[in-house]
Protein backbone atom coordinates (compact mmCIF):
# COMPACT_ATOMS: atom_id res chain seq x y z
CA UNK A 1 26.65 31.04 -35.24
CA UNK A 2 28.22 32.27 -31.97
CA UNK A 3 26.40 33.38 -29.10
CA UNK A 4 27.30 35.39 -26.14
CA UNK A 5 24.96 34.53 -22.50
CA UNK A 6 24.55 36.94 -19.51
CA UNK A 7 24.36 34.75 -16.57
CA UNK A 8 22.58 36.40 -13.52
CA UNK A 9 22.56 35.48 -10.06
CA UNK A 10 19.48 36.82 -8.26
CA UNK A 11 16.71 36.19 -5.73
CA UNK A 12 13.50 35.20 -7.20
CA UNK A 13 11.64 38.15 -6.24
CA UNK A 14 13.75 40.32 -8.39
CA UNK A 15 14.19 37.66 -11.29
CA UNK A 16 11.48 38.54 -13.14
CA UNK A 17 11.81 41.86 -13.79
CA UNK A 18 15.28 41.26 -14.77
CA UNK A 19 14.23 38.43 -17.56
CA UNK A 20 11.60 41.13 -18.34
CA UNK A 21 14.06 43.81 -18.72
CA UNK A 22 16.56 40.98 -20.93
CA UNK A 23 14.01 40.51 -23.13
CA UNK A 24 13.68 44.39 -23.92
CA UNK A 25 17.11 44.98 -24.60
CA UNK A 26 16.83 42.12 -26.97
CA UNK A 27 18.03 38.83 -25.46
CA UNK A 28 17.68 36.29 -28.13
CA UNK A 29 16.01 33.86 -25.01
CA UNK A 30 15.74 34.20 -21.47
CA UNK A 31 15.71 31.44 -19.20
CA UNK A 32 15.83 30.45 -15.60
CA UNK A 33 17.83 28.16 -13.94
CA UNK A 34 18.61 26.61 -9.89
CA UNK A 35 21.14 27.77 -9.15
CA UNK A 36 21.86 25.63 -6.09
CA UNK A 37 19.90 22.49 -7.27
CA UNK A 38 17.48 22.75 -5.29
CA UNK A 39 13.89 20.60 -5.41
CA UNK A 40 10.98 22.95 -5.03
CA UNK A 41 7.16 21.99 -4.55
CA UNK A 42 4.74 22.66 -7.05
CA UNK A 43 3.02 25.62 -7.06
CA UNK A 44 -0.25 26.58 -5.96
CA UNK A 45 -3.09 27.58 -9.02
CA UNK A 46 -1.67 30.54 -10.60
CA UNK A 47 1.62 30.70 -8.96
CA UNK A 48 4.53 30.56 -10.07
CA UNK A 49 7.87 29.41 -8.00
CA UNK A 50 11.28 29.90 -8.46
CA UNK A 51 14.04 28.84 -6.24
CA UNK A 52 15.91 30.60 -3.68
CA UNK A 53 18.94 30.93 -5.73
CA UNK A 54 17.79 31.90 -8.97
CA UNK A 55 19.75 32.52 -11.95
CA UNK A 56 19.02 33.90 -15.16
CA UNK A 57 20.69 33.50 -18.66
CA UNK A 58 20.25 35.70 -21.62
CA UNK A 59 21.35 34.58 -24.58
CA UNK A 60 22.58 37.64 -27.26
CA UNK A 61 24.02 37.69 -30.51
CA UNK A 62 27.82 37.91 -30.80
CA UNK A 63 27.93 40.72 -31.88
CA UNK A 64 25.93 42.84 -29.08
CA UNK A 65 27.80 45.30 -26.56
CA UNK A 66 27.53 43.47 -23.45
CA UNK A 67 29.82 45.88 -21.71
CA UNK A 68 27.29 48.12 -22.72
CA UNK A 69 24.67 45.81 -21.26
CA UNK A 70 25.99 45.04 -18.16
CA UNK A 71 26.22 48.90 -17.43
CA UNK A 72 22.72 49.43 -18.30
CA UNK A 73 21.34 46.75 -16.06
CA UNK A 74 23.73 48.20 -12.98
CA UNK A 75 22.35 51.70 -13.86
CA UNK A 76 18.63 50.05 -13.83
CA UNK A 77 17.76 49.82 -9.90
CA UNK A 78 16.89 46.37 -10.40
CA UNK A 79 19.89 44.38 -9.29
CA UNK A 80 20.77 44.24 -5.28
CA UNK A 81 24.60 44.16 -4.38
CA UNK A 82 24.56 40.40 -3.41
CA UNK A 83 23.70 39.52 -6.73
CA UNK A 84 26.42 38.05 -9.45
CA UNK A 85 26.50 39.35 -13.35
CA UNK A 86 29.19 37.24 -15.75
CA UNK A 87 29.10 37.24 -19.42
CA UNK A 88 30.75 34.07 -21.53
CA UNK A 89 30.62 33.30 -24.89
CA UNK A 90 28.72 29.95 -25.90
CA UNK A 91 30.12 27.53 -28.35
CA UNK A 92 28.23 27.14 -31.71
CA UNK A 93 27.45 23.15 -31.42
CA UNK A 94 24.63 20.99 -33.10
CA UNK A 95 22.79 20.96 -29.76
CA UNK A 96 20.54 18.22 -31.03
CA UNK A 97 23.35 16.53 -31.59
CA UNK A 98 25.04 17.08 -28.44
CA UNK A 99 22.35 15.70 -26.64
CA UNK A 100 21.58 12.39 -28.54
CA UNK A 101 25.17 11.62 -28.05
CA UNK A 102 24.73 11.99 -24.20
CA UNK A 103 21.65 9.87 -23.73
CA UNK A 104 23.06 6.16 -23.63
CA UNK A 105 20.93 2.53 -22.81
CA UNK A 106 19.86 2.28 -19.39
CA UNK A 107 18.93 -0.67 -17.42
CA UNK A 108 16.13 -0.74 -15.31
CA UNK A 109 15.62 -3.61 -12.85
CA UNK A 110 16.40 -7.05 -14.17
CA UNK A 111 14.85 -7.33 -17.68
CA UNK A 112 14.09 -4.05 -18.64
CA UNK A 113 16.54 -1.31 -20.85
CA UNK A 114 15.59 1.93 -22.40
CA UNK A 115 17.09 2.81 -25.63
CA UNK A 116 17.16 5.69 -27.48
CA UNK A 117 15.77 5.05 -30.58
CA UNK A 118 18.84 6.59 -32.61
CA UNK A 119 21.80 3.67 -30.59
CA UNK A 120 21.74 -0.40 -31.29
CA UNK A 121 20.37 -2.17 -28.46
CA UNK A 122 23.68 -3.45 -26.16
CA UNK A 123 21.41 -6.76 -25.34
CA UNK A 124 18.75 -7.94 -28.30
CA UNK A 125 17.75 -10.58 -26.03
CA UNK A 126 16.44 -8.25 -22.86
CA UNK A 127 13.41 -6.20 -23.11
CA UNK A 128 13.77 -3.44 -24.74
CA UNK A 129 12.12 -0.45 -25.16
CA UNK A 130 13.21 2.02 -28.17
CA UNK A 131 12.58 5.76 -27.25
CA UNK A 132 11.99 8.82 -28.77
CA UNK A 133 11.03 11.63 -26.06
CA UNK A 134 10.54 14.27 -28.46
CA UNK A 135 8.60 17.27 -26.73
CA UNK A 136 7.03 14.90 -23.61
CA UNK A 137 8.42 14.41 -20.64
CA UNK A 138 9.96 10.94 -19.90
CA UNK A 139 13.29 9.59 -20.76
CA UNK A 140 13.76 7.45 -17.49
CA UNK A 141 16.93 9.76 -16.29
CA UNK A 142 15.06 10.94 -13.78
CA UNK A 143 14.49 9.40 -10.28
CA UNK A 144 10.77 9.53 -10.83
CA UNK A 145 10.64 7.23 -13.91
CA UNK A 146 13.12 5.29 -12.99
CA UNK A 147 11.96 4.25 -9.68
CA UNK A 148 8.54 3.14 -11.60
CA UNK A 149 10.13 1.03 -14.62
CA UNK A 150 11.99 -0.15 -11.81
CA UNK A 151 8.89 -1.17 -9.87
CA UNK A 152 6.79 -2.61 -13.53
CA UNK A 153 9.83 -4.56 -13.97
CA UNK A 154 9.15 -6.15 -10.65
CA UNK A 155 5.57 -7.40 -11.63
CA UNK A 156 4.50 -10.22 -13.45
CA UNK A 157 2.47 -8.01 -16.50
CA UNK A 158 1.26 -10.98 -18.49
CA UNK A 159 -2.06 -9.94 -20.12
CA UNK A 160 -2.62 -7.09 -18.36
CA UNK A 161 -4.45 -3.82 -18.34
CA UNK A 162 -2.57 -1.21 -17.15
CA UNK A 163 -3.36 2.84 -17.21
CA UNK A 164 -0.62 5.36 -17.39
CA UNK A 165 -2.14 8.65 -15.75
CA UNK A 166 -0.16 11.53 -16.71
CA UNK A 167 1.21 9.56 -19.31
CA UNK A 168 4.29 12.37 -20.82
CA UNK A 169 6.64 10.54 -23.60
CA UNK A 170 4.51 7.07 -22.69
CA UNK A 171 7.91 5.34 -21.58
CA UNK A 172 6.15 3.86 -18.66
CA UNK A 173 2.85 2.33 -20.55
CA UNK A 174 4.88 1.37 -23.50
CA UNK A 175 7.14 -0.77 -20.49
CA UNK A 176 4.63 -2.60 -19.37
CA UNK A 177 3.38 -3.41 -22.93
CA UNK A 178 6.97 -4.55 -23.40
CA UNK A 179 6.98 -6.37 -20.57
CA UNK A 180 3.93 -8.46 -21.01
CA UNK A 181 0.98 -6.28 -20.41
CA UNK A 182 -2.03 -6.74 -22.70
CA UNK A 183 -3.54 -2.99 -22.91
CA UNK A 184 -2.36 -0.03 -21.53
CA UNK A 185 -4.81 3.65 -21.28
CA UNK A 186 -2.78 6.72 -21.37
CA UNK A 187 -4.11 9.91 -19.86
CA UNK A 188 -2.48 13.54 -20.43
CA UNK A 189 -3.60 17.06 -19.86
CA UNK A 190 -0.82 17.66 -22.60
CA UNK A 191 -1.78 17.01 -26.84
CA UNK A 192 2.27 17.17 -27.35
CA UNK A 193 2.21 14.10 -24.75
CA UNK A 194 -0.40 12.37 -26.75
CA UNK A 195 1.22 12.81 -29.82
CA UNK A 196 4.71 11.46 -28.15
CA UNK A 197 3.25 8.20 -26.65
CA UNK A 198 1.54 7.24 -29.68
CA UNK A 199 5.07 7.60 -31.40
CA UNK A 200 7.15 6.15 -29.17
CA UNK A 201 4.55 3.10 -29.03
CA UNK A 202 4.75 2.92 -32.79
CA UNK A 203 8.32 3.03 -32.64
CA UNK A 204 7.90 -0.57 -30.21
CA UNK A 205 5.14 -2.43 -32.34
CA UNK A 206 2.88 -1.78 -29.07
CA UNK A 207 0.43 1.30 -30.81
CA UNK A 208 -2.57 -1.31 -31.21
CA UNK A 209 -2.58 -2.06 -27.32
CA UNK A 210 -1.98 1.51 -26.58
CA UNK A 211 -4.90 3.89 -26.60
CA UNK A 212 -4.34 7.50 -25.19
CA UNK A 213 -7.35 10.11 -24.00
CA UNK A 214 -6.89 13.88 -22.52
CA UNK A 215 -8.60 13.73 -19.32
CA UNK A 216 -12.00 15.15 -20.54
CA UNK A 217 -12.43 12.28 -22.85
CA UNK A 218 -10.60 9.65 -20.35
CA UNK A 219 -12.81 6.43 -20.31
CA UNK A 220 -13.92 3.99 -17.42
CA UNK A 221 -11.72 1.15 -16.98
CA UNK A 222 -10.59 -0.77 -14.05
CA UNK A 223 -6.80 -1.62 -14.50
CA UNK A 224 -4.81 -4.16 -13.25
CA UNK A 225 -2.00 -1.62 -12.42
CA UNK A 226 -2.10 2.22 -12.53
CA UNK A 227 0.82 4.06 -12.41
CA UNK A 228 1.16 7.98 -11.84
CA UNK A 229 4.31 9.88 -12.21
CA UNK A 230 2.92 12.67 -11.72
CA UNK A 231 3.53 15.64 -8.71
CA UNK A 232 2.09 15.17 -5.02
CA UNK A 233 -0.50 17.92 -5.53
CA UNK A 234 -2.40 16.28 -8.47
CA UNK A 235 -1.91 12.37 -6.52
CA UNK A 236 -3.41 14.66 -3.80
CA UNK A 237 -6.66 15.96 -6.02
CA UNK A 238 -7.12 13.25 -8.13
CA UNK A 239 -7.19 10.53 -5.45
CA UNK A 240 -10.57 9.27 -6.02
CA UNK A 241 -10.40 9.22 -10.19
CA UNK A 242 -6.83 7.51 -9.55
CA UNK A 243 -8.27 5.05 -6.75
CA UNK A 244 -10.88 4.39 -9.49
CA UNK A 245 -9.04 2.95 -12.21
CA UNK A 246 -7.17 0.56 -10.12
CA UNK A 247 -9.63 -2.92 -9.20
CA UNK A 248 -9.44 -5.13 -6.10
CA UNK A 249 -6.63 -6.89 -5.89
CA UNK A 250 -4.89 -4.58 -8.57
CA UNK A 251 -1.31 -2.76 -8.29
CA UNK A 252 -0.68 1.02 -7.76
CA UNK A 253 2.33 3.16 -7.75
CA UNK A 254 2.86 6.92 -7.57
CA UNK A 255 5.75 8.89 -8.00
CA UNK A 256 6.56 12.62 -8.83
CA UNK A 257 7.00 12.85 -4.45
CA UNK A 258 9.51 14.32 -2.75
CA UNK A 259 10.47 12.62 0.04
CA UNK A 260 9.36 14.98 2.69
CA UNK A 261 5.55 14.64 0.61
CA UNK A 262 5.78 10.69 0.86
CA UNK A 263 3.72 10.56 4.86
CA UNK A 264 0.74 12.70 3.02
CA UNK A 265 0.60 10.78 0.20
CA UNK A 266 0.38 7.44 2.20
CA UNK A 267 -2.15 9.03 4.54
CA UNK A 268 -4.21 10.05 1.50
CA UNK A 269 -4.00 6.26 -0.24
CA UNK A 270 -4.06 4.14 3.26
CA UNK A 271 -7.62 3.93 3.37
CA UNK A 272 -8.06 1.75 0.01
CA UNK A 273 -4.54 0.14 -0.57
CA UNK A 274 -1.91 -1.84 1.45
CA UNK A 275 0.83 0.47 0.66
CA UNK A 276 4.40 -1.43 0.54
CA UNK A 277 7.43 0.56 2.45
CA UNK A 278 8.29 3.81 0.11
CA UNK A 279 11.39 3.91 -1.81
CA UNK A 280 13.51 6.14 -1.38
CA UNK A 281 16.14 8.18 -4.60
CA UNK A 282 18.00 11.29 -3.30
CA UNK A 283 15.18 13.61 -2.86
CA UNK A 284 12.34 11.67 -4.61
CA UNK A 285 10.43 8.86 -3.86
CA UNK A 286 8.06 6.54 -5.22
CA UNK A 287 4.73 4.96 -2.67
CA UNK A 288 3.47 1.77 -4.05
CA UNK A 289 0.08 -0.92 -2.80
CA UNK A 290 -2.44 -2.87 -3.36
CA UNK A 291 -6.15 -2.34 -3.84
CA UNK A 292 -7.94 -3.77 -0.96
């Protein structure tokens, strides 16, 4: 089936009443987009933040008027002259398919490849770990992950307990499994994430050594390595209960920072780790120690 998308242009403190207004004249989805690719912080409880350049797509059946639609929204008071309206049709594709094809084996540090679970392995002889991301977050595309399988690929993991706070598709847990490690504790706010990382460490022979808890149930162990990819707010608020897992002499590292957040986040960890210089990916960053 075809579909035809209304792309909008906006500022964010119009955008939405506009996906509001889409979704009464009977978009099929509304979604919003940067515009501008632009990294935003997260929000504060309760708000919610769009970017400066906002835009918003409808998505419509082929057959809908959108000359007709385009008139209506003009005629509705709720677009300002600076902003840009464009309709184009979309190409019926297996979407599902379009992406598998686009996610290829990546290498992460010396030893270390990610594989979708669907391609052969390029090297059999590397360590490799066989992913599924399903509805989790966590495919190791982005800076944030791969700055911290970049980092576990670094350590020597050899019987190791390791806990993955914020733990999303478990790519990084089910790594240092891979890698050596001898347990690994998963913590999520998110069920779907749960459900994901016990997959995905099914999927590598690791599920025995991989136990995963929402944070209400999270138990008290002291790990040889934490790592959070998580944001810089929740690193912030959950200093203490992330301090807490990690034992003398154990390894930490947090990413989810944008660059200009790194000097808070090494203010907030100074006073219990040696932190090691950040690093440093376009506009994210990953801060990294030792327990004292």
């Amino acid at each position: 089936m075809a579909w035809l998308q209304l792309i909008i242009d906006t500022h964010p403190e119009r955008a939405n009443a506009i996906g509001d207004w889409l979704e009464m004249q009977e978009a099929q989805a509304v979604t919003f987009l940067d515009a501008k690719d632009t990294p935003t912080y997260e929000p504060k409880p309760g708000e919610v933040l769009l970017w400066p350049d906002t835009r918003i797509i409808g998505l419509y059946d082929a057959d809908h008027d959108m000359e007709a639609l385009v008139s209506q929204l003009h005629s509705s008071g709720l677009l300002a002259s600076s902003d840009k309206i464009k309709t184009e049709q979309l190409e019926d594709k297996d979407w599902i398919r379009e992406w598998m094809d686009s996610f290829h084996p990546m290498q992460f540090g010396q030893r270390l490849w990610i594989c979708p679970s669907w391609r052969d392995v390029p090297y059999p002889d590397a360590v490799n770990v066989m992913l599924d991301p399903g509805l989790a977050f966590g495919t190791g595309t982005h800076p944030t992950t791969a700055l911290c399988l970049e980092w576990l690929d670094g350590l020597t993991l050899n019987d190791a307990q390791v806990v993955d706070f914020g733990c999303g598709s478990g790519i990084l847990g089910v790594a240092a499994l891979k890698l050596g490690a001898k347990h690994c504790v998963g913590i999520d706010i998110d069920p779907q994430a749960l459900l994901a990382t016990k997959d995905n460490a099914q999927r590598n022979g690791v599920d025995s050594q991989f136990d995963v808890y929402l944070p209400e149930h999270q138990p008290q162990v002291q790990a040889d390595v934490v790592v959070a990819n998580i944001l810089s707010g929740p690193l912030l608020a959950l200093r203490e209960v992330i301090t807490a897992y990690c034992q003398p002499g154990g390894k930490l590292v947090l990413s989810g920072i944008l660059a200009e957040q790194v000097e808070k986040i090494e203010a907030a960890y100074a006073a219990d780790f040696d932190l090691a210089p950040a690093k440093i990916h376009g506009d994210w960053a990953r801060v990294s120690g030792t327990r004292r």
